[in-house]
Protein backbone atom coordinates (compact mmCIF):
# COMPACT_ATOMS: atom_id res chain seq x y z
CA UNK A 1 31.42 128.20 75.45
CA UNK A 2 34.05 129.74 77.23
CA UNK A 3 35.04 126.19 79.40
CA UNK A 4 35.88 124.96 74.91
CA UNK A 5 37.76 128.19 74.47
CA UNK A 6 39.81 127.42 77.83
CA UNK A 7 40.47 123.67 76.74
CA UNK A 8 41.31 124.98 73.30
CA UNK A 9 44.17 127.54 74.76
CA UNK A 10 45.60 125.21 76.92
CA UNK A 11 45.68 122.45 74.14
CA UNK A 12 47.85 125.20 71.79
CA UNK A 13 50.27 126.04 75.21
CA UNK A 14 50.81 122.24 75.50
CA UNK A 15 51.69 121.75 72.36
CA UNK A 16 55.18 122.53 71.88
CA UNK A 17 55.91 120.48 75.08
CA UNK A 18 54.82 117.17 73.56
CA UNK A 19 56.71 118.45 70.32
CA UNK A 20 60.23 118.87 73.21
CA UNK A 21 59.20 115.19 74.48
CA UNK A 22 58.67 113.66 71.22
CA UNK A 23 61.89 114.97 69.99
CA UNK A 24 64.05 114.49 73.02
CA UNK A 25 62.49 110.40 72.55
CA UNK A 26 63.51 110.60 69.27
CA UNK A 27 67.37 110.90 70.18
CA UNK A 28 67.52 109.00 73.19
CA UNK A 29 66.76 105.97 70.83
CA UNK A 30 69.42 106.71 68.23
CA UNK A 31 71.92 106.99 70.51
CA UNK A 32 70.64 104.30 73.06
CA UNK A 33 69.04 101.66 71.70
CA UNK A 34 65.79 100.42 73.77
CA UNK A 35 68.08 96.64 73.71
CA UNK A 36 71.12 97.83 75.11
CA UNK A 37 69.17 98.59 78.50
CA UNK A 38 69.23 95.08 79.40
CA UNK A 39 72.81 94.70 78.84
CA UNK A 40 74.06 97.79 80.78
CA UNK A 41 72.13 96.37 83.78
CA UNK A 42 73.85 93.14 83.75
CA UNK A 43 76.94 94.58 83.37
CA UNK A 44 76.42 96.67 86.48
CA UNK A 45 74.79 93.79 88.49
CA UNK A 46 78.42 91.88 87.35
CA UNK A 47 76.50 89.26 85.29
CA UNK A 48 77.03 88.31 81.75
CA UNK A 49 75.00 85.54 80.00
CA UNK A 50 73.79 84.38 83.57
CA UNK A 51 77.20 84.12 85.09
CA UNK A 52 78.83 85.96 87.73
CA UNK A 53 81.97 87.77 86.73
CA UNK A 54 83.43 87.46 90.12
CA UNK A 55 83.46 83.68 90.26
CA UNK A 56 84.82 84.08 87.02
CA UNK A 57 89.02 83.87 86.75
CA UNK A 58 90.15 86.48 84.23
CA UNK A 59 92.70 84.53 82.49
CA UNK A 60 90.22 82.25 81.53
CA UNK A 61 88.85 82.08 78.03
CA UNK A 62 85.51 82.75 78.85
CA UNK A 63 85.66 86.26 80.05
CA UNK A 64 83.73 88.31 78.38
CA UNK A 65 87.23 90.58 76.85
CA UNK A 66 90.50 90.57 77.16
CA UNK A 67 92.52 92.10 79.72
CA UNK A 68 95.83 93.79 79.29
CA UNK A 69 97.78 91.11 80.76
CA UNK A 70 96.60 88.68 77.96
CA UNK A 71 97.22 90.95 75.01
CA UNK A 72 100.61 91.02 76.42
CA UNK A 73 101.07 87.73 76.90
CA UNK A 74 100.22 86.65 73.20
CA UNK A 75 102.35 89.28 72.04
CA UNK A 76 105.18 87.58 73.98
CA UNK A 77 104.20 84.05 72.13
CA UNK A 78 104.17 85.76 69.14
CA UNK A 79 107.47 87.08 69.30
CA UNK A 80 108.60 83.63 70.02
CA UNK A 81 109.52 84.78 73.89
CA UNK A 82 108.26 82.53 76.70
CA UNK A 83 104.72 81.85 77.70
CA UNK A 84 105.42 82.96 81.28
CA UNK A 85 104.70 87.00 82.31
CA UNK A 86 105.61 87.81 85.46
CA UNK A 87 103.38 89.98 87.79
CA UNK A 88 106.36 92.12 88.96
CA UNK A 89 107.70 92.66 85.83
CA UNK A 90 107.37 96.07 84.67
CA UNK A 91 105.23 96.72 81.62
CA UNK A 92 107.03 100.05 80.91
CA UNK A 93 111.06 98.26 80.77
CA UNK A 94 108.99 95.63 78.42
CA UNK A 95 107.76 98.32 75.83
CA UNK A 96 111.49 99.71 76.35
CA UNK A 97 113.75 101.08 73.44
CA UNK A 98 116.03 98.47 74.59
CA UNK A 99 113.88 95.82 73.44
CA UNK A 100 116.39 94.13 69.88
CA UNK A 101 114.96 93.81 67.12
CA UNK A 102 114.82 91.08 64.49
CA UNK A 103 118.39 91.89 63.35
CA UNK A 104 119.99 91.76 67.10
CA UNK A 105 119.97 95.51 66.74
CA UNK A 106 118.08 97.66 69.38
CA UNK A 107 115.68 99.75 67.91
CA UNK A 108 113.69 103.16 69.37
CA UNK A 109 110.39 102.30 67.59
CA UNK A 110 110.26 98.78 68.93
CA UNK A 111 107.51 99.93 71.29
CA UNK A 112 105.24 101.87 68.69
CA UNK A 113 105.01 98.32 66.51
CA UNK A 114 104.17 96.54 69.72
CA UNK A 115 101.39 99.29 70.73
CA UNK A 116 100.02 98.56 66.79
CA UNK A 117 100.32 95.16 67.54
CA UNK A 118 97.68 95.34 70.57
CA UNK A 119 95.58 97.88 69.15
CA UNK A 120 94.68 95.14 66.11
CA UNK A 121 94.31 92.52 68.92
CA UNK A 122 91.83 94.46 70.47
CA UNK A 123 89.79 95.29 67.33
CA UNK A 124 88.47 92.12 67.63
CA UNK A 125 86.97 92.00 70.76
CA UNK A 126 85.98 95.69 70.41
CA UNK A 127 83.31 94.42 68.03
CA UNK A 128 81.45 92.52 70.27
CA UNK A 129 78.99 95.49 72.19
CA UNK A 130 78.79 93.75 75.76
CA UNK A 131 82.73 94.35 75.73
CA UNK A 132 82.04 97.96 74.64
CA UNK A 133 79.36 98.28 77.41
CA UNK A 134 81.67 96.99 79.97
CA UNK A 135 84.61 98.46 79.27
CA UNK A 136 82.83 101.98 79.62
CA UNK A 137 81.98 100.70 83.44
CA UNK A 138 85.44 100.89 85.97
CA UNK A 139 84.44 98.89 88.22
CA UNK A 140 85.39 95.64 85.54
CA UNK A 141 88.65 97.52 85.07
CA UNK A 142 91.48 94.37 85.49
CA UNK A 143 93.41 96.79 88.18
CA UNK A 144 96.65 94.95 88.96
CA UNK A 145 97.78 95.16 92.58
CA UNK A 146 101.04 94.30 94.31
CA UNK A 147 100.42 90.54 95.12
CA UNK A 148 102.30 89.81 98.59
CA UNK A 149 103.42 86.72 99.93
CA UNK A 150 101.76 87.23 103.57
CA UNK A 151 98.24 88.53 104.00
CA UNK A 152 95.46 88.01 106.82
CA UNK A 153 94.69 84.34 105.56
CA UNK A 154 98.30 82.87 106.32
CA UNK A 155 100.16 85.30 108.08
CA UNK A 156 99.52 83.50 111.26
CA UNK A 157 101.80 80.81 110.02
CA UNK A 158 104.71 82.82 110.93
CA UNK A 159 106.41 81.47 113.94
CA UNK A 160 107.69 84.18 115.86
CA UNK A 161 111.03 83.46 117.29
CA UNK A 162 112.28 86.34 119.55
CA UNK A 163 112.60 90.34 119.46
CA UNK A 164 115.30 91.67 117.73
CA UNK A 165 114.44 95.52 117.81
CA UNK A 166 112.31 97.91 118.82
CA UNK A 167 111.88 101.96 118.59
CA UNK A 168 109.56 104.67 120.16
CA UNK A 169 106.27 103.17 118.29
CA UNK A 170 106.62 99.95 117.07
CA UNK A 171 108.26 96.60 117.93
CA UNK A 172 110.62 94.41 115.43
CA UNK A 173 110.11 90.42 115.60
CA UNK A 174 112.50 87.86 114.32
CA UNK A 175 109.98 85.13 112.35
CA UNK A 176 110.59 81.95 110.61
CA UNK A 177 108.41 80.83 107.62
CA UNK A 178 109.15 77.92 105.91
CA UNK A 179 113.08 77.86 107.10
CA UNK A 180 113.38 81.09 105.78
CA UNK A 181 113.62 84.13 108.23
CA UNK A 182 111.25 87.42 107.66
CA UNK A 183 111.28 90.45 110.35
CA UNK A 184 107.59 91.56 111.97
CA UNK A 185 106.59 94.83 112.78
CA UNK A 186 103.46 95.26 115.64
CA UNK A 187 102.54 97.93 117.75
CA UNK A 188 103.07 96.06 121.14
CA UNK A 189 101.53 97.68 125.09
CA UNK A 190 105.67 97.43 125.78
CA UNK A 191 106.18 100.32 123.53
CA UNK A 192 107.13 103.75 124.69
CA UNK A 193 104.47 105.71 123.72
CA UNK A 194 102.14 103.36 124.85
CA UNK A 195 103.28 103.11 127.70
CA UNK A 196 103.10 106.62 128.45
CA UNK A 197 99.52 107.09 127.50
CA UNK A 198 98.44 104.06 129.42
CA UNK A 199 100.49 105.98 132.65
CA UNK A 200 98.69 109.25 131.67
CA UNK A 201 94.84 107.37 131.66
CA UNK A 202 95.37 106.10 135.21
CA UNK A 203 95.98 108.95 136.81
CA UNK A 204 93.14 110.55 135.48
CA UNK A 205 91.49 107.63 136.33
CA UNK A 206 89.63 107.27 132.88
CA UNK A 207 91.23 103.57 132.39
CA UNK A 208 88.63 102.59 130.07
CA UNK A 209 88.84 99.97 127.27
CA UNK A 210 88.04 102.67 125.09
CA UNK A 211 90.55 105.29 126.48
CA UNK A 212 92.88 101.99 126.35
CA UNK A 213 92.66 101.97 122.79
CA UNK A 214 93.30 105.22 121.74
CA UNK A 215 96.35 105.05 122.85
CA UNK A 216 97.45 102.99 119.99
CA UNK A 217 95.65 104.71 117.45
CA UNK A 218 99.02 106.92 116.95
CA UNK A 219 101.67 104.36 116.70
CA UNK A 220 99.41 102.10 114.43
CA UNK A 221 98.93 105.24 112.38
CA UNK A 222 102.95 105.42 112.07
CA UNK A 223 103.09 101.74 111.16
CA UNK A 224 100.05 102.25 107.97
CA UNK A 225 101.83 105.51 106.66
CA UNK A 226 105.09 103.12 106.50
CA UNK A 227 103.43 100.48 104.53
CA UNK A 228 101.12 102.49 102.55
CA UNK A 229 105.01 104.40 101.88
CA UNK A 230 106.06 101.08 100.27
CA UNK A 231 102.92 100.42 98.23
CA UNK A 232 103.71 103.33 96.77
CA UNK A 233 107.55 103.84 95.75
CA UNK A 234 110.15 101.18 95.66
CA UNK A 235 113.85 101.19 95.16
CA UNK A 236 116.16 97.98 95.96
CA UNK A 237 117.76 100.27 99.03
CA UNK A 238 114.38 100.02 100.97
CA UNK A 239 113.52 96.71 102.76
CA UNK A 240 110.89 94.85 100.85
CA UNK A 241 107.79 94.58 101.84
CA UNK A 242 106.80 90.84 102.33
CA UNK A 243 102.99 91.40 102.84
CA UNK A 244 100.82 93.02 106.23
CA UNK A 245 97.56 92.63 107.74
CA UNK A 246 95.19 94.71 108.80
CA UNK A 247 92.19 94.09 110.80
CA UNK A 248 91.41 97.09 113.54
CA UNK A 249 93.08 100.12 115.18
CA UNK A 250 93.74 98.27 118.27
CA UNK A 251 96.74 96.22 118.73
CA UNK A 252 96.54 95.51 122.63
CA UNK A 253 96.88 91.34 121.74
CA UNK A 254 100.38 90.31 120.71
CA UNK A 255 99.04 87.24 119.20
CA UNK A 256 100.11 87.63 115.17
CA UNK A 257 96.89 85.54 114.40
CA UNK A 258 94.50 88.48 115.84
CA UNK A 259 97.02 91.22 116.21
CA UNK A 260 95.57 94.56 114.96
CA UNK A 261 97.86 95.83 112.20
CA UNK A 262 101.25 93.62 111.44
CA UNK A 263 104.02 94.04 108.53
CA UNK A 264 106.50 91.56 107.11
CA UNK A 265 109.64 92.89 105.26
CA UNK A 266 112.55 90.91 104.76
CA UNK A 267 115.23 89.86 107.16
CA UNK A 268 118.48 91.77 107.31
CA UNK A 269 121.74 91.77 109.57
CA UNK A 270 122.29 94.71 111.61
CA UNK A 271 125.92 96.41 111.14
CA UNK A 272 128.03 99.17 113.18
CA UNK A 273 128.82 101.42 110.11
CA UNK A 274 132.48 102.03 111.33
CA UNK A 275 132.70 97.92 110.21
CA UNK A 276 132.42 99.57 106.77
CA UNK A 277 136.21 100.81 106.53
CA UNK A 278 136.91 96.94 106.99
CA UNK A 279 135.18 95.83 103.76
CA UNK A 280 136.75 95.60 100.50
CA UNK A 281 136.96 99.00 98.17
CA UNK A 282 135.76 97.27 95.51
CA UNK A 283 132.42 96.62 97.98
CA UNK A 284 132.51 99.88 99.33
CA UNK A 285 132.50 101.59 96.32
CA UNK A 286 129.57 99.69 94.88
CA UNK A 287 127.76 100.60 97.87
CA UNK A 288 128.60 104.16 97.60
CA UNK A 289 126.92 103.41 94.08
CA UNK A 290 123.63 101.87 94.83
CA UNK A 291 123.05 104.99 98.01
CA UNK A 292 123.84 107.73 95.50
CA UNK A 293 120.94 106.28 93.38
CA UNK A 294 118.90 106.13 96.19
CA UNK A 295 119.30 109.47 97.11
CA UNK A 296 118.76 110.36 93.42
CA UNK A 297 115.45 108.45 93.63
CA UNK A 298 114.30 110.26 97.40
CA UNK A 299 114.51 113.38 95.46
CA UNK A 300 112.63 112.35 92.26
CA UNK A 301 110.13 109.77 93.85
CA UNK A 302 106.56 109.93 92.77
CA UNK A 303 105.38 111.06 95.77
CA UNK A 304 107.94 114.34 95.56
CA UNK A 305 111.12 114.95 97.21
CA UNK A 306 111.28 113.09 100.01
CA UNK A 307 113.37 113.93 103.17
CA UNK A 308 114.52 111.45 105.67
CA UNK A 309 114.53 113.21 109.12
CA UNK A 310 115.82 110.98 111.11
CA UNK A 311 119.47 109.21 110.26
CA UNK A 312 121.04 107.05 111.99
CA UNK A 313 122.98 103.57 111.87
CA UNK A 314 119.60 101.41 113.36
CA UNK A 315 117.92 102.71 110.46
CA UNK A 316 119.55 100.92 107.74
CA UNK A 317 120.66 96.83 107.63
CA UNK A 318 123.04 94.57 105.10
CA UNK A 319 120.77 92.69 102.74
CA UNK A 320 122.88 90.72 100.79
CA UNK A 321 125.37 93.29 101.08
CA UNK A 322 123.44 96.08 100.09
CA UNK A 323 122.55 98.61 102.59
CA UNK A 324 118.61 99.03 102.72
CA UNK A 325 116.95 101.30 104.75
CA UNK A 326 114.34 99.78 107.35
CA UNK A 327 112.48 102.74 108.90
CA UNK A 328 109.98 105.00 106.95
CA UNK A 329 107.43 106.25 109.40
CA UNK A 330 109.08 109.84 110.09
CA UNK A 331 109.98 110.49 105.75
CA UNK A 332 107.83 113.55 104.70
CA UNK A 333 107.76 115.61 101.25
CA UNK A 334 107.50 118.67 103.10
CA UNK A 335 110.15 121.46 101.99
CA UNK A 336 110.64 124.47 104.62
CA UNK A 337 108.20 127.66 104.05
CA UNK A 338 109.61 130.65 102.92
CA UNK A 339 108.35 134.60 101.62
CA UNK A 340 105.42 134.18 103.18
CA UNK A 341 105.88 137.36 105.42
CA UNK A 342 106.96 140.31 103.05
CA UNK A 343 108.15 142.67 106.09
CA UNK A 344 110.36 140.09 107.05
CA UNK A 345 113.81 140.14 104.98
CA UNK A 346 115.01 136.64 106.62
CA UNK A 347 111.92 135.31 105.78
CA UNK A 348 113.11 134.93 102.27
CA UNK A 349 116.44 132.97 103.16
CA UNK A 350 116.48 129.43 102.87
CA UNK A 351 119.66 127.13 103.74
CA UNK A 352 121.86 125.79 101.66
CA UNK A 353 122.21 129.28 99.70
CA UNK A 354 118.71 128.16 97.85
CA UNK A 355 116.28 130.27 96.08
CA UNK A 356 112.72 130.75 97.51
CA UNK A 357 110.44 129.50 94.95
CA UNK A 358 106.66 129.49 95.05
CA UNK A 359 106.71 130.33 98.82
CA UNK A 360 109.00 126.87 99.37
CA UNK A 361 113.21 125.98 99.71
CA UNK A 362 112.81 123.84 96.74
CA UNK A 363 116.13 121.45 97.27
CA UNK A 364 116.25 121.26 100.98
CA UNK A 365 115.12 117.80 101.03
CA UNK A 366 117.68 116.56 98.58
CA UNK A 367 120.72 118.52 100.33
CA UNK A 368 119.85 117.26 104.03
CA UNK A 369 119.69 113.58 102.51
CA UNK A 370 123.09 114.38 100.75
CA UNK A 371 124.32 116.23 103.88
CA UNK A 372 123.18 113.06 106.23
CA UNK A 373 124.05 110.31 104.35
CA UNK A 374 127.42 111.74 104.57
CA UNK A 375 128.03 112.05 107.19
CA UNK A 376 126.70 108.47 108.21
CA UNK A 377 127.90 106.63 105.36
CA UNK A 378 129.48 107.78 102.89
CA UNK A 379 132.33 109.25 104.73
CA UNK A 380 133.17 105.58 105.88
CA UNK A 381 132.50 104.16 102.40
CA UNK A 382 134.33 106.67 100.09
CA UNK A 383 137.66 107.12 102.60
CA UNK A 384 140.22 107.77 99.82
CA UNK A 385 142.89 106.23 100.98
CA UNK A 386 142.13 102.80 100.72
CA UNK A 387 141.49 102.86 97.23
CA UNK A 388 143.53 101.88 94.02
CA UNK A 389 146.02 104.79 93.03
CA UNK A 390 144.01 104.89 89.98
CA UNK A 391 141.41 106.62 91.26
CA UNK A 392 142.40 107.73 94.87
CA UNK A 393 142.60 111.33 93.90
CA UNK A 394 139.52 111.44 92.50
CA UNK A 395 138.04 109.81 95.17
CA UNK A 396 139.48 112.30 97.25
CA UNK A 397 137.34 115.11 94.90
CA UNK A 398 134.27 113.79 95.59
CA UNK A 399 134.84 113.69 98.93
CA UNK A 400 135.66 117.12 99.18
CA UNK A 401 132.17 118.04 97.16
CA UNK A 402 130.51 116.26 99.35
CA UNK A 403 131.06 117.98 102.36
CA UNK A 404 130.73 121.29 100.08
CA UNK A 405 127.35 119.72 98.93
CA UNK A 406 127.60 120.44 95.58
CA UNK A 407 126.41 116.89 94.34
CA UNK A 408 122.95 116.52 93.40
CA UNK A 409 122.29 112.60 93.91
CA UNK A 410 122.64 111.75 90.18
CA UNK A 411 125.78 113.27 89.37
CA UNK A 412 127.17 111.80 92.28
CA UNK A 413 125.54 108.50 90.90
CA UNK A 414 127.13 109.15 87.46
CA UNK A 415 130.61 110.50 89.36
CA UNK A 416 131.05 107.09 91.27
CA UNK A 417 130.03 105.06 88.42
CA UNK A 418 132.49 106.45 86.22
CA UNK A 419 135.17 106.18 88.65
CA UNK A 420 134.02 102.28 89.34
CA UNK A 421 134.70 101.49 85.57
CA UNK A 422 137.77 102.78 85.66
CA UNK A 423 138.63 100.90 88.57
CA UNK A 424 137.62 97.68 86.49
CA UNK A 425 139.32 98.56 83.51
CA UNK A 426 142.38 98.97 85.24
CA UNK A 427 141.98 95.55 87.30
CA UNK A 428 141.31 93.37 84.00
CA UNK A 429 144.34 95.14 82.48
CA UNK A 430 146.75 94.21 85.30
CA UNK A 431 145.06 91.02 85.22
């Protein structure tokens, strides 16, 4: 008797947890349906239909939904433009305000039609639910990368010819590659700094492969940070990257085919920057031009406002007769400290006359780029008296403010363009 009234009781407990698992079943159908199970696990597996998405090229018709690049391509043959997109282009200039319109006019809502137009393109494949299903997974995301022209599989084609520079932790390469010549950058066992560690390791007589190969675990590092620098920001004054491989820490071979870590940029001429006065002003001041944007851009780059320790004439090359800069492994977005001891009055100082804010000397960067280039270049490039009448005086202002430092990089940019269409005007006039 009391074993039924014991079953009973725990029978009423139990109950409103089969009522909780009942409803809880309930909603976990409505909202996923017992077929869609199937399909999320061939999505994640990468299958769809029985085929593997990988071998599968994603310009091809039978992918299973559209990718970005193809809604933007049909919206190019729509608008009667040409078939061809290239990779490099940039999306954002495409859905510019400077796009014309049908009337040869430019218009600023060019770019909200064009987002309509792709949002009713991709209604359609919206509908389908596998596209649904694996758009909600990122690892089918079409991410676009930079596509290089050198990588592991065929950078051992490039014949290297002779050395042609070299600093304090890596070593400069002339190569040729299809009659066309590209620089190479290796940590080498003739460098410096490895040099120095390999003298330190036998006298403490630990000369060990592995103690051997820590001691290019620091310059290789210096090499990475300058490529992963140029996968992130670009600006025409920094030497392209061509492509790099990477296949282990060590770098004690100085064969390119099995070399550690290698980078190709393109091939420049070196210059002595007091060979500057000798160009034409008309050179010169475009020049002047192209580094004041550059500044403008080290100080608004999306990685923050970058400084450039380390100035100096080996560090930059003529590319066409631009002036690019060659050597990022020392650049830093670090901005001095400051207020962080409240007993200290000098603490609070910064130079340049600049105000402490949130513990930092925000503008440092951008004044010792302003205050370096200079000095280097600019003072050679912007040498008033070697330019028209028209604008010698005023080139003589901006000289003066920019030993004064007053320029920020884009109103110098917008100072020396201004002056360089006067110049122009007054050339076609007299013409």
């Amino acid at each position: 008797m009391i074993r039924d009234k014991t079953k009973g009781l725990v029978f009423i407990l139990m109950f409103p947890l089969f009522g909780y698992i009942f409803v809880m079943y309930v909603a976990m159908f409505r909202v996923c349906p017992i077929g869609s199970y199937s399909e999320d696990y061939s999505s994640l597996n990468g299958r769809f239909n029985g085929i593997r998405l990988q071998n599968l090229p994603r310009d091809t018709s039978s992918y299973p939904f559209e990718s970005a690049y193809q809604l933007l391509v049909k919206h190019k043959q729509r608008s009667g433009q040409t078939n061809s997109f290239p990779f490099q282009e940039n999306i954002g200039e495409s859905f510019s305000n400077n796009q014309p319109n049908n009337d040869g006019k430019r218009s600023p809502h060019n770019h909200v039609q064009i987002s309509r137009d792709l949002k009713a393109e991709s209604t359609v494949s919206k509908n389908n639910d596998v596209y649904n299903d694996l758009t909600r997974n990122w690892k089918h995301f079409n991410i676009q990368r930079p596509r290089y022209l050198f990588n592991c599989s065929n950078i051992h084609d490039i014949k290297i010819k002779k050395k042609i520079g070299h600093g304090v932790s890596k070593q400069t390469f002339l190569g040729e590659y299809n009659g066309e010549h590209v620089a190479v950058k290796m940590v080498t066992r003739h460098l410096r700094d490895v040099r120095d560690c390999f003298d330190d390791i036998k006298q403490r007589n630990v000369d060990t492969p592995q103690t051997r190969s820590k001691c290019f675990a620091i310059p290789t590092m210096k090499l990475m940070k300058e490529i992963l620098f140029l996968e992130q920001i670009n600006h025409p004054n920094l030497v392209s990257l061509l492509g790099y491989c990477v296949r282990s820490e060590e770098s004690d071979s100085t064969d390119i085919s099995e070399h550690g870590v290698v980078a190709v940029y393109e091939h420049g001429q070196r210059f002595v920057v007091d060979s500057l006065q000798l160009e034409s002003w008309q050179l010169r001041l475009q020049q002047a031009v192209e580094l004041a944007d550059f500044l403008d851009y080290l100080e608004n780059s999306p990685l923050g406002s970058l400084i450039v320790p380390d100035f100096k004439e080996g560090h930059f090359l003529f590319v066409d007769y631009s002036i690019k800069m060659i050597d990022l492994d020392d650049v830093n977005n670090i901005e001095p400290q400051c207020g962080l001891h409240p007993k200290i009055v000098d603490d609070d100082k910064c130079e340049y006359d600049l105000k402490c804010l949130r513990a930092q000397c925000i503008g440092f960067n951008a004044k010792t780029n302003m205050k370096h280039m200079n000095r280097l270049l600019f003072k050679r490039l912007l040498f008033p008296l070697t330019f028209p009448d028209v604008i010698m005086k005023n080139i003589g202002q901006v000289s003066a403010q920019l030993d004064s430092l007053s320029y920020s990089g884009r109103e110098l940019f917008n100072e020396l363009r201004s002056l360089q269409n006067i110049a122009q005007a007054n050339l076609r006039k007299h013409s």
